[in-house]
Protein backbone atom coordinates (compact mmCIF):
# COMPACT_ATOMS: atom_id res chain seq x y z
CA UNK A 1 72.85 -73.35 -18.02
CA UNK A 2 69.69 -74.68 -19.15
CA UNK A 3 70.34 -78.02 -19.62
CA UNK A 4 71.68 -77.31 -16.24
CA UNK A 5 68.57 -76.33 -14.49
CA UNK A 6 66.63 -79.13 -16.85
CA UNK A 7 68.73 -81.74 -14.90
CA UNK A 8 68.19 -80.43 -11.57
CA UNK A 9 63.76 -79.86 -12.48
CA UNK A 10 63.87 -83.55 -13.79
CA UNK A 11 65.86 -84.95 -10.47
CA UNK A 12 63.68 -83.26 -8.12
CA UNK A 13 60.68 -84.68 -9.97
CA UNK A 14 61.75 -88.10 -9.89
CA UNK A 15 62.64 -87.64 -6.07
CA UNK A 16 59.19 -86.17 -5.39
CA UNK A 17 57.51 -88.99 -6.87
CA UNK A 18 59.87 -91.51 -5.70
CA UNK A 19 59.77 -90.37 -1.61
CA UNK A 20 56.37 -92.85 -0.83
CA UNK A 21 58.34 -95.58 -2.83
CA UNK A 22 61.31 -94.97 -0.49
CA UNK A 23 59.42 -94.94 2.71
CA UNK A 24 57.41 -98.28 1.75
CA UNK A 25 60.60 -100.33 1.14
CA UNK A 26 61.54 -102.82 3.77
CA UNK A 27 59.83 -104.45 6.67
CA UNK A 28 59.71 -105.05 10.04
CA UNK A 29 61.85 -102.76 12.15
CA UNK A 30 63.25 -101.45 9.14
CA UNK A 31 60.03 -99.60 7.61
CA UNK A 32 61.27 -96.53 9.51
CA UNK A 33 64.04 -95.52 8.06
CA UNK A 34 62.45 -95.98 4.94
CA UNK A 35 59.78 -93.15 5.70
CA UNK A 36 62.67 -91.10 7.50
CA UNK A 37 65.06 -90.83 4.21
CA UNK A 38 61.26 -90.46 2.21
CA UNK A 39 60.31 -87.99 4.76
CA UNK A 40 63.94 -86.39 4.42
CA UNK A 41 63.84 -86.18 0.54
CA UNK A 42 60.50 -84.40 0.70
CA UNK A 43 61.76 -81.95 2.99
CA UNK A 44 64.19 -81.52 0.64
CA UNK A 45 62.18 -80.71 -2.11
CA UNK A 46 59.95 -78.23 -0.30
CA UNK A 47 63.32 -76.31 0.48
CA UNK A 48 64.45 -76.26 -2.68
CA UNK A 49 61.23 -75.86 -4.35
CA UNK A 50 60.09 -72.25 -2.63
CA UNK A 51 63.80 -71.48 -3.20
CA UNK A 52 63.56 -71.70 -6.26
CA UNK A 53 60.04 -69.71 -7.02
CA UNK A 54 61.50 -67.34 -4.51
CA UNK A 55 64.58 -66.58 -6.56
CA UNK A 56 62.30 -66.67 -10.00
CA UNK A 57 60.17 -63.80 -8.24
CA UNK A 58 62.56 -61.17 -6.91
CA UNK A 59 64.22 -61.88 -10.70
CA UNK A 60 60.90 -60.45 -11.99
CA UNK A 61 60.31 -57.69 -8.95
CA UNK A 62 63.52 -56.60 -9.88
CA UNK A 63 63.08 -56.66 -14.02
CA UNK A 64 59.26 -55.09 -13.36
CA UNK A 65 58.77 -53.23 -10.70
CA UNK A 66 55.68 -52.12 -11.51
CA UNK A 67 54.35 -55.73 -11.80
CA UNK A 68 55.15 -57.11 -8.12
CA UNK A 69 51.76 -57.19 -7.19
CA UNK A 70 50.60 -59.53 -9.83
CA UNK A 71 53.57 -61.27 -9.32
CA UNK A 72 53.75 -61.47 -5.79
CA UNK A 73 50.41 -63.53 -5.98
CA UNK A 74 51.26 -65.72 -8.35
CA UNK A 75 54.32 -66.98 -6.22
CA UNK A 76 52.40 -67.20 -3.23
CA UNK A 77 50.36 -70.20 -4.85
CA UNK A 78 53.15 -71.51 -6.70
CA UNK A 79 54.53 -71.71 -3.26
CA UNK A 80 51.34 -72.81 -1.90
CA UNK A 81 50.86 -75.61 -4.36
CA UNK A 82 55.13 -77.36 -3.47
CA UNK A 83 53.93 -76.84 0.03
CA UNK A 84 51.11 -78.77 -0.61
CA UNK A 85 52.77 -81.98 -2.30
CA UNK A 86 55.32 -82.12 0.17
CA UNK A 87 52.73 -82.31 2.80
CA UNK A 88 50.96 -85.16 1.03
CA UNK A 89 54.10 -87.09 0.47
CA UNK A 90 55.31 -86.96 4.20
CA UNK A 91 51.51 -87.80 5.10
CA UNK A 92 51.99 -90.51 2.91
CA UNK A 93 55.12 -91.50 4.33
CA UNK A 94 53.99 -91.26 7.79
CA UNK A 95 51.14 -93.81 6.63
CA UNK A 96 53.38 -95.99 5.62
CA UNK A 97 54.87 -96.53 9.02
CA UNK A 98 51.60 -96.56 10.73
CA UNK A 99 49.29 -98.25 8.64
């Protein structure tokens, strides 16, 4: 199960970094669906991302009550921080069309 969620961590990290690359490839009329499969994959990633620090949080809610304050906040800018890069990289593939 570990090597498991390893795989999936190390996929969505290469997908994450790869989304400007996808949205830059091509040319001409083309460029677009670049950004729309870069803009797609980030998307993606949020999703799964918040899903997944979601899931880690009620796990510890539920383990330690008495902790879901403390915990609470630190999921908020976990969450916070995945929003954050997947705003970047679809501003960065948005760039790429315009620009």
């Amino acid at each position: 199960m570990r090597l498991a969620n390893f795989l999936l961590v190390a996929l969505l990290g290469v997908l994450a970094t790869a989304t400007p690359l996808f949205a830059a490839e091509g040319s001409g009329p083309y460029v677009g669906i670049g950004a729309g499969i870069g803009m797609g994959l980030a998307i993606i990633g949020i999703g799964v991302g918040i899903g997944i620090v979601g899931y880690a949080a009620l796990g510890g809610i539920a383990r330690q009550p008495e902790q879901a304050g403390a915990i609470q906040g630190a999921m908020f800018i976990l969450a916070g921080l995945i929003e954050g890069a997947g705003i970047i990289a679809l501003v960065l593939c948005l760039a790429l069309v315009f620009l």
